[in-house]
PDB file of N, CA and C in Angstrom:
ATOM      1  N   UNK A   1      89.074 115.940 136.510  1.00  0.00           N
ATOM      2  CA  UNK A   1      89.016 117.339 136.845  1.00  0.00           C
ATOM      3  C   UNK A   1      87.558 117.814 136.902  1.00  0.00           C
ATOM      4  N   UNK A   2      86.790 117.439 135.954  1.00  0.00           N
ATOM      5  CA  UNK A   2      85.324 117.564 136.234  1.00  0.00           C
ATOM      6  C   UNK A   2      84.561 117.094 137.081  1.00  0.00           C
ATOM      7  N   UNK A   3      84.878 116.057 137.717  1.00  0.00           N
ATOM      8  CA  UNK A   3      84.425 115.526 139.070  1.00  0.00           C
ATOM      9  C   UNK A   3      84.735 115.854 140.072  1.00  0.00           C
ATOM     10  N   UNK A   4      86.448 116.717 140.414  1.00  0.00           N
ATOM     11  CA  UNK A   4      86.355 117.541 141.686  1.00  0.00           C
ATOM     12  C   UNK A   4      85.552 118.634 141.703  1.00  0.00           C
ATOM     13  N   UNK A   5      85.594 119.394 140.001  1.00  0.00           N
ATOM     14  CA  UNK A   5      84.587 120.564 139.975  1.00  0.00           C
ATOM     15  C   UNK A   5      83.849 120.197 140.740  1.00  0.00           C
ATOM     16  N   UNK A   6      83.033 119.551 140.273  1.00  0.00           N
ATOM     17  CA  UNK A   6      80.941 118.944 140.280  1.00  0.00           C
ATOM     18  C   UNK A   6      81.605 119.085 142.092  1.00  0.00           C
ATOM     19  N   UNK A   7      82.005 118.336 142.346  1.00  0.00           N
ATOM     20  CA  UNK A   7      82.088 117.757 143.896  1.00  0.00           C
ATOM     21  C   UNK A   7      82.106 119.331 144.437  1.00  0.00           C
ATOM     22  N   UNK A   8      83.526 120.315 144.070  1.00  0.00           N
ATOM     23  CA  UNK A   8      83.485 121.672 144.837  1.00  0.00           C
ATOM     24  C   UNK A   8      82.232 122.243 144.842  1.00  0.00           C
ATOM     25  N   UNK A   9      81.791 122.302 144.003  1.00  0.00           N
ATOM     26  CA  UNK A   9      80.920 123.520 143.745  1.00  0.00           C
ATOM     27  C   UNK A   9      79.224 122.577 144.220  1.00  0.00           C
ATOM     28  N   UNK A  10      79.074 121.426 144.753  1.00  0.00           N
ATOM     29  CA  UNK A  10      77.997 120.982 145.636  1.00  0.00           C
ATOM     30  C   UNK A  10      77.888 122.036 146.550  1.00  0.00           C
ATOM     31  N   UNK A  11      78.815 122.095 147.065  1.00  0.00           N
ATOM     32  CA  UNK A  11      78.764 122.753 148.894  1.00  0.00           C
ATOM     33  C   UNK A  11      78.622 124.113 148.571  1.00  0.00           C
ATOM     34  N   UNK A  12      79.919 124.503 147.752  1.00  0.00           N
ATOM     35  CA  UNK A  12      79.641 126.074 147.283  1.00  0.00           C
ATOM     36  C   UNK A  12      77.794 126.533 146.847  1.00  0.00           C
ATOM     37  N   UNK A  13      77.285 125.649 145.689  1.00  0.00           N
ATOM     38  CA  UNK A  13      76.082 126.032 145.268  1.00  0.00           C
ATOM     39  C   UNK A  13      75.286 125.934 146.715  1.00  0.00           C
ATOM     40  N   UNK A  14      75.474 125.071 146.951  1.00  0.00           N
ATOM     41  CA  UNK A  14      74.212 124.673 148.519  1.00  0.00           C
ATOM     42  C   UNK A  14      74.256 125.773 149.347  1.00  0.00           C
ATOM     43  N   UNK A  15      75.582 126.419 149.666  1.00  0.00           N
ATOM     44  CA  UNK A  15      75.578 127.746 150.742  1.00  0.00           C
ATOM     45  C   UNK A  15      74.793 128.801 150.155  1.00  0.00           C
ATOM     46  N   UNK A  16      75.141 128.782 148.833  1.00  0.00           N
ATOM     47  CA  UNK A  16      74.337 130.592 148.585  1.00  0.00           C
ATOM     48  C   UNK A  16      73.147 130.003 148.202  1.00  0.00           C
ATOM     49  N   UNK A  17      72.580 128.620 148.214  1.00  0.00           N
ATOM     50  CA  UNK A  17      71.242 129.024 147.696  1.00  0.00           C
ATOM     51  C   UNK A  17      70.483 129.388 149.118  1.00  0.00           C
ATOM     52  N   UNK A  18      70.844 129.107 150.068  1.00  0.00           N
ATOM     53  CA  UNK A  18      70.190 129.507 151.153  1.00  0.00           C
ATOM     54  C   UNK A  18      70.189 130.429 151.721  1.00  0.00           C
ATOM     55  N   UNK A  19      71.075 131.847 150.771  1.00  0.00           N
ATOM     56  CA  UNK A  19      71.826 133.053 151.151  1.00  0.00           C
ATOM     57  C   UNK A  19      70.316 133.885 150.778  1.00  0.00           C
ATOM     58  N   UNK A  20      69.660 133.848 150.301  1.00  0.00           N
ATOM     59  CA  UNK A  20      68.143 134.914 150.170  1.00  0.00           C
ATOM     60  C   UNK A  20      67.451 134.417 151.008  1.00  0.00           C
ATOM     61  N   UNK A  21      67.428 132.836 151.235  1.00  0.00           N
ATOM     62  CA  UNK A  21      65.729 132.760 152.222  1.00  0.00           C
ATOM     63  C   UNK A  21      66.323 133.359 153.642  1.00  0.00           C
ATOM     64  N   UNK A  22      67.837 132.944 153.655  1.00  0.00           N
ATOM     65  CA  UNK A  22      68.612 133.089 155.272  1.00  0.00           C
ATOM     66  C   UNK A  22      67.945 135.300 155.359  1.00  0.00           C
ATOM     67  N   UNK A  23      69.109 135.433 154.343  1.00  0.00           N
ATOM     68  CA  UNK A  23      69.187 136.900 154.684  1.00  0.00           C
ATOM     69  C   UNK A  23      67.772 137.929 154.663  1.00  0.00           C
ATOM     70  N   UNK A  24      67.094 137.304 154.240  1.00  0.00           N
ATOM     71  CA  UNK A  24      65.578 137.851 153.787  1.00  0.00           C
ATOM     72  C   UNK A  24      65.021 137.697 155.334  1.00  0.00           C
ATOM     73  N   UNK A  25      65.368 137.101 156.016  1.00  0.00           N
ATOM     74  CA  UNK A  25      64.709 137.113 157.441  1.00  0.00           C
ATOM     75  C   UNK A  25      65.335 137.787 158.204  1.00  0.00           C
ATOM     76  N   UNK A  26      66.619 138.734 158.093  1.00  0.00           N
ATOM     77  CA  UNK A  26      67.028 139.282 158.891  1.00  0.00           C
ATOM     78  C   UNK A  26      66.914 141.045 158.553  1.00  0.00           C
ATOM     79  N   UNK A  27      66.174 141.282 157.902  1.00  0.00           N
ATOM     80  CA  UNK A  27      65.743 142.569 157.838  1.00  0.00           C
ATOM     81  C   UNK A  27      64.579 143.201 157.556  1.00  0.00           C
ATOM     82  N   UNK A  28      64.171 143.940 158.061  1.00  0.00           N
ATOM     83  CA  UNK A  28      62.811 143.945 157.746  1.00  0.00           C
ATOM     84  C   UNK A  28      61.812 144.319 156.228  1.00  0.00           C
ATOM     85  N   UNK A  29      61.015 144.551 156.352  1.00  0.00           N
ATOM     86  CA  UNK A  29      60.723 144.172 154.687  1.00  0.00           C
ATOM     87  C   UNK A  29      60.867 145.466 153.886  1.00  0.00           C
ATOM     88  N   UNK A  30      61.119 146.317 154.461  1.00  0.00           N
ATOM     89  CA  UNK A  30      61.087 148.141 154.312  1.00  0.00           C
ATOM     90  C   UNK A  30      62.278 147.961 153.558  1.00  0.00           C
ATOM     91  N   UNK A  31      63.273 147.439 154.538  1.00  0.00           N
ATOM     92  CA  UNK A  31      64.863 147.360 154.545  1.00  0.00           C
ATOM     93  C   UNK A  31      65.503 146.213 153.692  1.00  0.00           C
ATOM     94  N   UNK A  32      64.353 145.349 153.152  1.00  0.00           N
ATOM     95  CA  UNK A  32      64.851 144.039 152.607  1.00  0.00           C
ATOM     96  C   UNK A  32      66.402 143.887 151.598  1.00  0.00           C
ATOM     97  N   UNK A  33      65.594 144.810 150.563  1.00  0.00           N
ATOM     98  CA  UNK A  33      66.823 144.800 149.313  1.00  0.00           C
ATOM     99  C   UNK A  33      67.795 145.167 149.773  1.00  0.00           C
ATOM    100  N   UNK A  34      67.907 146.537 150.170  1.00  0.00           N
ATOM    101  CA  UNK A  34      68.872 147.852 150.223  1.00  0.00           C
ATOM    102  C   UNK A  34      69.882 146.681 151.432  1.00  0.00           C
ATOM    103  N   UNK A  35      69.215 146.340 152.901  1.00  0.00           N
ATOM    104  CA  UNK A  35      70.000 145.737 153.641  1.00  0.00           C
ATOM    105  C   UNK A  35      70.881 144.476 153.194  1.00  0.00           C
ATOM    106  N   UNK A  36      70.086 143.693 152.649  1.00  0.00           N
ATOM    107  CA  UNK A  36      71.138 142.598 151.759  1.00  0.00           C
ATOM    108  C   UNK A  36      71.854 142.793 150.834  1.00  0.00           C
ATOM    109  N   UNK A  37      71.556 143.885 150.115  1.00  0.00           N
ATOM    110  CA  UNK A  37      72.755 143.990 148.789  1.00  0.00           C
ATOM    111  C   UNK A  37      73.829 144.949 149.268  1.00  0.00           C
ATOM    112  N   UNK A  38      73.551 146.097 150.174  1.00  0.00           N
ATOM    113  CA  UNK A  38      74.650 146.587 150.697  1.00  0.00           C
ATOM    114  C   UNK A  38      75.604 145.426 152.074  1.00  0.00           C
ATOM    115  N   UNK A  39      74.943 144.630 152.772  1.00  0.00           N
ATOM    116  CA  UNK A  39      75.181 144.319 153.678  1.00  0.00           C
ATOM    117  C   UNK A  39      76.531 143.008 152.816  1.00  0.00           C
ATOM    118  N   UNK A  40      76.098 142.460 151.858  1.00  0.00           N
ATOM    119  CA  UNK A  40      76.367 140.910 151.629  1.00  0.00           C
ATOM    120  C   UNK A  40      77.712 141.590 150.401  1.00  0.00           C
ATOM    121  N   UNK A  41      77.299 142.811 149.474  1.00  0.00           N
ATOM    122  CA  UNK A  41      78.341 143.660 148.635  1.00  0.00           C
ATOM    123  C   UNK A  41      79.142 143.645 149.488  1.00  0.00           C
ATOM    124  N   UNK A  42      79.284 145.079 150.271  1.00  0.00           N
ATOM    125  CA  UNK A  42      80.331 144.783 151.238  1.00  0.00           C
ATOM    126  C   UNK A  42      81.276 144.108 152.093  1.00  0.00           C
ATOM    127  N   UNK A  43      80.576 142.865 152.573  1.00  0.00           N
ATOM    128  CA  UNK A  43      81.233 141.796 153.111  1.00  0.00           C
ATOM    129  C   UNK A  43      82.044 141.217 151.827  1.00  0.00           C
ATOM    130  N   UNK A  44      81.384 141.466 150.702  1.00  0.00           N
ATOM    131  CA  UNK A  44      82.214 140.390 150.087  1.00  0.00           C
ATOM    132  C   UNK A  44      83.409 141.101 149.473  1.00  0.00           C
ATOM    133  N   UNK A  45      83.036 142.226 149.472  1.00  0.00           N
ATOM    134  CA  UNK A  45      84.646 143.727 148.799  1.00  0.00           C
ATOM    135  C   UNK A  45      85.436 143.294 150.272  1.00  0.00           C
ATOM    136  N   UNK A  46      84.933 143.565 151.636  1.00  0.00           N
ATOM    137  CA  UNK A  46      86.089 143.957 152.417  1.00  0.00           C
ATOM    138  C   UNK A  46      86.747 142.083 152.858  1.00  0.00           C
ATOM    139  N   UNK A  47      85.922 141.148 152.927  1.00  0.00           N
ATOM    140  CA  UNK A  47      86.535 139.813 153.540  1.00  0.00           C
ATOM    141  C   UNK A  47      87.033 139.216 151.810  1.00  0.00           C
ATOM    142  N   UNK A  48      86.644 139.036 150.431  1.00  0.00           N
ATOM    143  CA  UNK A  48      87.890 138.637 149.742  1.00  0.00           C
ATOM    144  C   UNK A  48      88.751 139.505 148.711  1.00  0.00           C
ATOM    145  N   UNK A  49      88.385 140.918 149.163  1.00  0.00           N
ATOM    146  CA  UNK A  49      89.334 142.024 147.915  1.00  0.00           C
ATOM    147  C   UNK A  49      90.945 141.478 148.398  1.00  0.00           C
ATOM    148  N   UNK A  50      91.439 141.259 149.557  1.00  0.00           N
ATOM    149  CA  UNK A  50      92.445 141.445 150.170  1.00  0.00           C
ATOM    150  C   UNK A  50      93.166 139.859 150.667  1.00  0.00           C
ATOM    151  N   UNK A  51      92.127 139.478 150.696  1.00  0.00           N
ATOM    152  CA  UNK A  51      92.513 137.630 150.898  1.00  0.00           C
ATOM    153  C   UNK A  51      93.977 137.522 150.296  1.00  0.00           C
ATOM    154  N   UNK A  52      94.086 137.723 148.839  1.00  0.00           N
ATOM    155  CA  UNK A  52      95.174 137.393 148.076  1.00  0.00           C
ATOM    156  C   UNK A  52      96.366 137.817 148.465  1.00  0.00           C
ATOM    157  N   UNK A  53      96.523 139.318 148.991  1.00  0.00           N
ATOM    158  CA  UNK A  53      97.273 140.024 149.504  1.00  0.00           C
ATOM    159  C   UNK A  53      98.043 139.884 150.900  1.00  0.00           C
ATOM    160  N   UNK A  54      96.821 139.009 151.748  1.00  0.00           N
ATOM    161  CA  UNK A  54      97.100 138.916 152.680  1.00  0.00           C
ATOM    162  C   UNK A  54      97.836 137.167 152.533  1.00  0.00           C
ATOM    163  N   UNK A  55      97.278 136.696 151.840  1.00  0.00           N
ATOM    164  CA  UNK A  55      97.892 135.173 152.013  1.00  0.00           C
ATOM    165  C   UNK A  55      99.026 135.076 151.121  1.00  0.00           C
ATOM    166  N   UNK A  56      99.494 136.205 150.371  1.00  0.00           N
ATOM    167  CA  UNK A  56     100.485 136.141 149.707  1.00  0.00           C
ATOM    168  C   UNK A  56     101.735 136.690 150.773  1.00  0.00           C
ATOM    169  N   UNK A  57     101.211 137.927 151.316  1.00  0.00           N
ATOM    170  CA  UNK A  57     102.691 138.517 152.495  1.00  0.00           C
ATOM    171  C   UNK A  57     102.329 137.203 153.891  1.00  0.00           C
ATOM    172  N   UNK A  58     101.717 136.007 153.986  1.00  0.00           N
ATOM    173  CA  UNK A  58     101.846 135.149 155.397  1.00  0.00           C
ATOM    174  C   UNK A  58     102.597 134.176 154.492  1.00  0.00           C
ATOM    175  N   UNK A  59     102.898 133.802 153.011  1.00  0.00           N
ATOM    176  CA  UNK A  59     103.538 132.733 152.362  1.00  0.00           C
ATOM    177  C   UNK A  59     105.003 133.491 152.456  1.00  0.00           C
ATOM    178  N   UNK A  60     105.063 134.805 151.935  1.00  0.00           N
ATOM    179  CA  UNK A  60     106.345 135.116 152.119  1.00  0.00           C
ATOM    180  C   UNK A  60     106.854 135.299 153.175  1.00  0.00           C
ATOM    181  N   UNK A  61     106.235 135.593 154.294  1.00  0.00           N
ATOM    182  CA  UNK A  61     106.904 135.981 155.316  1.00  0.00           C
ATOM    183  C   UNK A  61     107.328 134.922 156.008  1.00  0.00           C
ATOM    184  N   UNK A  62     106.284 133.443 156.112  1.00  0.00           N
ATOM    185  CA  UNK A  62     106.381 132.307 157.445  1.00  0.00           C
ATOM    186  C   UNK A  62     107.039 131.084 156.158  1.00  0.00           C
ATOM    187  N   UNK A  63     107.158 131.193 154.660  1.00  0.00           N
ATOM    188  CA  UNK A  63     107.435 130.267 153.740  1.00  0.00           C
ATOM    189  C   UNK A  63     106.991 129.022 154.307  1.00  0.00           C
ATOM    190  N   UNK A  64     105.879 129.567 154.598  1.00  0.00           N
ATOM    191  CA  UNK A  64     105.463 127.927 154.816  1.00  0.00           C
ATOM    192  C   UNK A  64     103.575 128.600 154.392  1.00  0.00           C
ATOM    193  N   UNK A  65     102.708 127.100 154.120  1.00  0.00           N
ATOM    194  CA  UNK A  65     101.231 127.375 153.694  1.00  0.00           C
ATOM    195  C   UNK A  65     101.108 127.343 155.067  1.00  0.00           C
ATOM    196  N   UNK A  66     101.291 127.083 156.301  1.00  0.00           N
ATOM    197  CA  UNK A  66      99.984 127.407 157.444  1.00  0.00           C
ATOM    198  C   UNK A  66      99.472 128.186 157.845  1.00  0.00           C
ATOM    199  N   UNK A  67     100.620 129.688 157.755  1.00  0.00           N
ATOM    200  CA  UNK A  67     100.221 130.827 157.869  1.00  0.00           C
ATOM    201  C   UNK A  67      98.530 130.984 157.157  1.00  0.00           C
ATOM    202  N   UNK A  68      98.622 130.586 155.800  1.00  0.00           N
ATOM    203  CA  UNK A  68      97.316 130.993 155.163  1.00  0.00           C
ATOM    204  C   UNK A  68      96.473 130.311 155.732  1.00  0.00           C
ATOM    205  N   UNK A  69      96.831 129.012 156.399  1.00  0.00           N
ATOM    206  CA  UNK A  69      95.596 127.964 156.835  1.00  0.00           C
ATOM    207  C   UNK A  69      95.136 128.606 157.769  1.00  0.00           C
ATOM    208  N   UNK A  70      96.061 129.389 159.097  1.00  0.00           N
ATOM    209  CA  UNK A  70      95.254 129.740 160.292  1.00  0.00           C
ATOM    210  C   UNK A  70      94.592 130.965 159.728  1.00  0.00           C
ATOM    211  N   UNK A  71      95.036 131.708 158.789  1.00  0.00           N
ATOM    212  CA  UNK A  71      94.335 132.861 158.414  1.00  0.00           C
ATOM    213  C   UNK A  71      92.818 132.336 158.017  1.00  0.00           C
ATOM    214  N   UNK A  72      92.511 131.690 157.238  1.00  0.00           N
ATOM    215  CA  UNK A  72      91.615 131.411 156.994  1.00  0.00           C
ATOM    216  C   UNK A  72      90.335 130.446 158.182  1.00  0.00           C
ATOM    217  N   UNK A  73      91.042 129.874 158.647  1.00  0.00           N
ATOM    218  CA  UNK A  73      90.219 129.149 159.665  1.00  0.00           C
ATOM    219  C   UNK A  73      89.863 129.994 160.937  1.00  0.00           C
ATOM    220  N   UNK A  74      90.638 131.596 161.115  1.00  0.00           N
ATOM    221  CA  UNK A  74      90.419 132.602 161.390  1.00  0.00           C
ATOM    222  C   UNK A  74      89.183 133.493 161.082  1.00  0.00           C
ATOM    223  N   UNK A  75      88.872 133.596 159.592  1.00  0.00           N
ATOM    224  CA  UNK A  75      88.081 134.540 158.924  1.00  0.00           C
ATOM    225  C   UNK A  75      86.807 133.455 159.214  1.00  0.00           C
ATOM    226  N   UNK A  76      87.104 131.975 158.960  1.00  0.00           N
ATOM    227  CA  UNK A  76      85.585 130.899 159.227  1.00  0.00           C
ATOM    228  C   UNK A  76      85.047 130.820 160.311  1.00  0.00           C
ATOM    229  N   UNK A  77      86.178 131.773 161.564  1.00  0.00           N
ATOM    230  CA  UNK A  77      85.618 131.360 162.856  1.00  0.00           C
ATOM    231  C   UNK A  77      85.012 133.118 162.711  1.00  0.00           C
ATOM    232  N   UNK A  78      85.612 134.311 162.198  1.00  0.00           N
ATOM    233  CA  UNK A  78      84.958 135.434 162.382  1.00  0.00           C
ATOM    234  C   UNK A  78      83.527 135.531 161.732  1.00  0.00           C
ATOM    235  N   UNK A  79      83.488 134.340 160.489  1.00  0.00           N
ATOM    236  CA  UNK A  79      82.091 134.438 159.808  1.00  0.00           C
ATOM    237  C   UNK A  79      80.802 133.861 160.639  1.00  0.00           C
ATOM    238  N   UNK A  80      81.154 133.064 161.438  1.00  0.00           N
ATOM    239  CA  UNK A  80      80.438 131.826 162.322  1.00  0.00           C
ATOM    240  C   UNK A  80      79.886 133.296 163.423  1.00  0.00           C
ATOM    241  N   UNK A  81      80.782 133.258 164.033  1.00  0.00           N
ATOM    242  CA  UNK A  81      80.800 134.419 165.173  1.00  0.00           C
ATOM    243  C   UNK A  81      79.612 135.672 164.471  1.00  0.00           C
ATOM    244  N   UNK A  82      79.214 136.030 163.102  1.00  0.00           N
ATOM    245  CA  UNK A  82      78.919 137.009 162.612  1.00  0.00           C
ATOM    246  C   UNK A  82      77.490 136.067 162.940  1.00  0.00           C
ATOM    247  N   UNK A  83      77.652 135.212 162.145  1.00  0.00           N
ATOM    248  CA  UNK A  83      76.196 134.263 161.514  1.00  0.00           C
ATOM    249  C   UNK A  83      75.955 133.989 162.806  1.00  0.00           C
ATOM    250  N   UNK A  84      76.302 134.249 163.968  1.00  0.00           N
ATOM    251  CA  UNK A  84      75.407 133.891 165.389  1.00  0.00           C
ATOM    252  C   UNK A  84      75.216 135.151 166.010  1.00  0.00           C
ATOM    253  N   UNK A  85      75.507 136.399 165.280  1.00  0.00           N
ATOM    254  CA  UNK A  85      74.687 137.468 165.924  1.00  0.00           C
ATOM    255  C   UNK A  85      73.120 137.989 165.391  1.00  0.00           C
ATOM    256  N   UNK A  86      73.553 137.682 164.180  1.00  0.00           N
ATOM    257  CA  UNK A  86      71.922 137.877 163.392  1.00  0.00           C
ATOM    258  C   UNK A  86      71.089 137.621 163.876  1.00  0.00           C
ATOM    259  N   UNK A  87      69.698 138.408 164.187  1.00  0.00           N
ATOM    260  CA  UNK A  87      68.839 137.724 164.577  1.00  0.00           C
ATOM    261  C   UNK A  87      67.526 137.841 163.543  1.00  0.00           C
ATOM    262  N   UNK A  88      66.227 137.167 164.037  1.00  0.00           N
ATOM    263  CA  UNK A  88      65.499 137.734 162.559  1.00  0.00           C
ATOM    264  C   UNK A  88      64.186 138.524 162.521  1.00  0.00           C
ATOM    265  N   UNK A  89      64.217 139.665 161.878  1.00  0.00           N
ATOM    266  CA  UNK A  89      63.409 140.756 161.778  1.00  0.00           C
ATOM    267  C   UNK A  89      61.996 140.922 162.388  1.00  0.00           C
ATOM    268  N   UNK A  90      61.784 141.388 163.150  1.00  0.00           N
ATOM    269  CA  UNK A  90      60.345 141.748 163.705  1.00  0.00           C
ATOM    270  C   UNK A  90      59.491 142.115 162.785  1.00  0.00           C
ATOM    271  N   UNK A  91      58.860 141.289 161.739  1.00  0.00           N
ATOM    272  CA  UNK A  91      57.876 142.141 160.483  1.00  0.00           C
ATOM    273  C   UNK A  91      56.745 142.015 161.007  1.00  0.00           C
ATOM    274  N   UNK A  92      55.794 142.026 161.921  1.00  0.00           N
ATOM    275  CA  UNK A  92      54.845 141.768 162.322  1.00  0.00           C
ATOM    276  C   UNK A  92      53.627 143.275 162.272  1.00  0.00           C
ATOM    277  N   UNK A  93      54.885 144.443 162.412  1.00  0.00           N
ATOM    278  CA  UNK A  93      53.862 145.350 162.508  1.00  0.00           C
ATOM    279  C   UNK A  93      53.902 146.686 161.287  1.00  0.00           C
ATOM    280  N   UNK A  94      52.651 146.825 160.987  1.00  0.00           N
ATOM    281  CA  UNK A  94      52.215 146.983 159.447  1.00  0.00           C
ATOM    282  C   UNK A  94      52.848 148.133 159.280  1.00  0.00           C
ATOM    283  N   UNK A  95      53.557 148.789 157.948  1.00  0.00           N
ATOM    284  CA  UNK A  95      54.283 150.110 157.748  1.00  0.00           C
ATOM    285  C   UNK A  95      52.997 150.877 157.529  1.00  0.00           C
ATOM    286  N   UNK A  96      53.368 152.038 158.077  1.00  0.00           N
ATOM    287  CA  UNK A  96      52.217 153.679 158.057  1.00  0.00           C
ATOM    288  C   UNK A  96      52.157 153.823 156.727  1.00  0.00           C
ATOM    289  N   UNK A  97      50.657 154.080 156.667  1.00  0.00           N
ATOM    290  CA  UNK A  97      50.182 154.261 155.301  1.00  0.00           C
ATOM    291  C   UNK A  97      50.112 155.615 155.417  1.00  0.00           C
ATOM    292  N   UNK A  98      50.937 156.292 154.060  1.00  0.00           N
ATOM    293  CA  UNK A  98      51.337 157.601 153.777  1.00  0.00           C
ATOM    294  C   UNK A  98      50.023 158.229 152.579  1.00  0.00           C
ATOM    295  N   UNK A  99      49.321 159.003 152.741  1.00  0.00           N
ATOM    296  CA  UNK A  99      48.315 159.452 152.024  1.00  0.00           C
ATOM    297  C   UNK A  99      49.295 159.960 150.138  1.00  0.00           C
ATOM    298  N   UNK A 100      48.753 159.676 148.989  1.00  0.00           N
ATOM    299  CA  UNK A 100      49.234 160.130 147.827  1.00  0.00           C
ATOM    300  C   UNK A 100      49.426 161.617 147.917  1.00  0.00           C
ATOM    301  N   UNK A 101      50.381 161.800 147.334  1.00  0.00           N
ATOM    302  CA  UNK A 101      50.830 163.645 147.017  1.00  0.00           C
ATOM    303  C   UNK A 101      49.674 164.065 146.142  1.00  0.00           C
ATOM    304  N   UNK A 102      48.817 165.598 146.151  1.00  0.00           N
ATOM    305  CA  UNK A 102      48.182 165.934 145.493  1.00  0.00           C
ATOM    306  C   UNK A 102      48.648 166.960 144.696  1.00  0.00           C
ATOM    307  N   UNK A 103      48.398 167.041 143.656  1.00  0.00           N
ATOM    308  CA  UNK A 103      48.725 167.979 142.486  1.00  0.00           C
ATOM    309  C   UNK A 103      48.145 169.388 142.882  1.00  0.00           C
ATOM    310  N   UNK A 104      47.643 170.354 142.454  1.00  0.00           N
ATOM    311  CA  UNK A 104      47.211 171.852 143.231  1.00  0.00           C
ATOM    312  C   UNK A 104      46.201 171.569 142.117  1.00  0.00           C
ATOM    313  N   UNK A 105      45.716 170.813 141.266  1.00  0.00           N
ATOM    314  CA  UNK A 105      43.893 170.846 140.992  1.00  0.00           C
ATOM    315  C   UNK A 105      43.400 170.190 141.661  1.00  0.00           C
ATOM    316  N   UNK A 106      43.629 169.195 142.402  1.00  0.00           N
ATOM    317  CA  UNK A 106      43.149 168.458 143.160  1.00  0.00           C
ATOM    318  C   UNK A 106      43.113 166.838 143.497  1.00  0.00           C
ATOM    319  N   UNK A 107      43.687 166.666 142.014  1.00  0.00           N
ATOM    320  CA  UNK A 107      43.971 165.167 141.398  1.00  0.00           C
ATOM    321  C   UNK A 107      44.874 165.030 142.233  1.00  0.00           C
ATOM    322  N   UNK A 108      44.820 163.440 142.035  1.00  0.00           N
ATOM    323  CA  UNK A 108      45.729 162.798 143.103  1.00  0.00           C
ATOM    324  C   UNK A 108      47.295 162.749 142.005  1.00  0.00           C
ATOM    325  N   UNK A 109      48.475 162.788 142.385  1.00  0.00           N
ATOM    326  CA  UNK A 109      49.590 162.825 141.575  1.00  0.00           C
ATOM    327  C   UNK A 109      49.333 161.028 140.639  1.00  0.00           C
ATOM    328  N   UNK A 110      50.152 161.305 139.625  1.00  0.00           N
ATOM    329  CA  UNK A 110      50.607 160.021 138.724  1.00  0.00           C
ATOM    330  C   UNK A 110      51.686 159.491 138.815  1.00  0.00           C
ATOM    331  N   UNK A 111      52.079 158.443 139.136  1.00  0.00           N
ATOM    332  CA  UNK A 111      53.585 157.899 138.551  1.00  0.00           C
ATOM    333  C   UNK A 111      53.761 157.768 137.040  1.00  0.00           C
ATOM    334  N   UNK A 112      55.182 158.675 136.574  1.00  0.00           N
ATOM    335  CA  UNK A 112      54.981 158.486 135.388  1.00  0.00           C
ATOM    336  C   UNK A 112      56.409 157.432 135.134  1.00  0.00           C
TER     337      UNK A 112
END
């Protein structure tokens, strides 16, 4: 049982470690965080909150597992289809430098 683990979780670990250098190139650097953690959160609430739900009413309904198989080889062909629209971020040109807020003595403001 510990050796199919080790074996599953090769491929599993190998995909997401490449999930920051991948996604880090597809937004720009302004947008970096905010775009990947909302972008990759979301995908992952709306493609597996419902998985269960859904592969539970295609077992009851077709009593048979293929239903879930095409479902799924469905969602691998909608992820593929996703992962070939991305393209990767134009960072080349420098963000506008915004002058510091001044206080009304004259000092420049503090972060506190």
């Amino acid at each position: 049982m510990l050796l199919g683990f080790t074996l599953l979780f090769i491929g599993y670990s190998a995909n997401y470690g490449v999930v920051p250098a991948y996604f880090s190139q597809v937004f720009p650097a302004r947008l970096r965080f905010t775009g990947m953690s909302v972008g990759f959160t979301v995908g992952l609430i709306a493609g597996n909150a419902f998985s269960p739900d859904i592969a539970t009413y295609l077992l009851h309904t077709t009593d048979e597992w293929v239903g879930i198989a095409v479902y799924m080889a469905a969602m691998s062909a909608v992820s593929v289809v996703a992962g070939l629209f991305l393209r990767e971020a134009d960072d080349t040109e420098e963000p506008p430098r915004v002058p510091a807020p001044h206080v009304a003595g004259g000092d420049t403001a503090q972060v506190r």
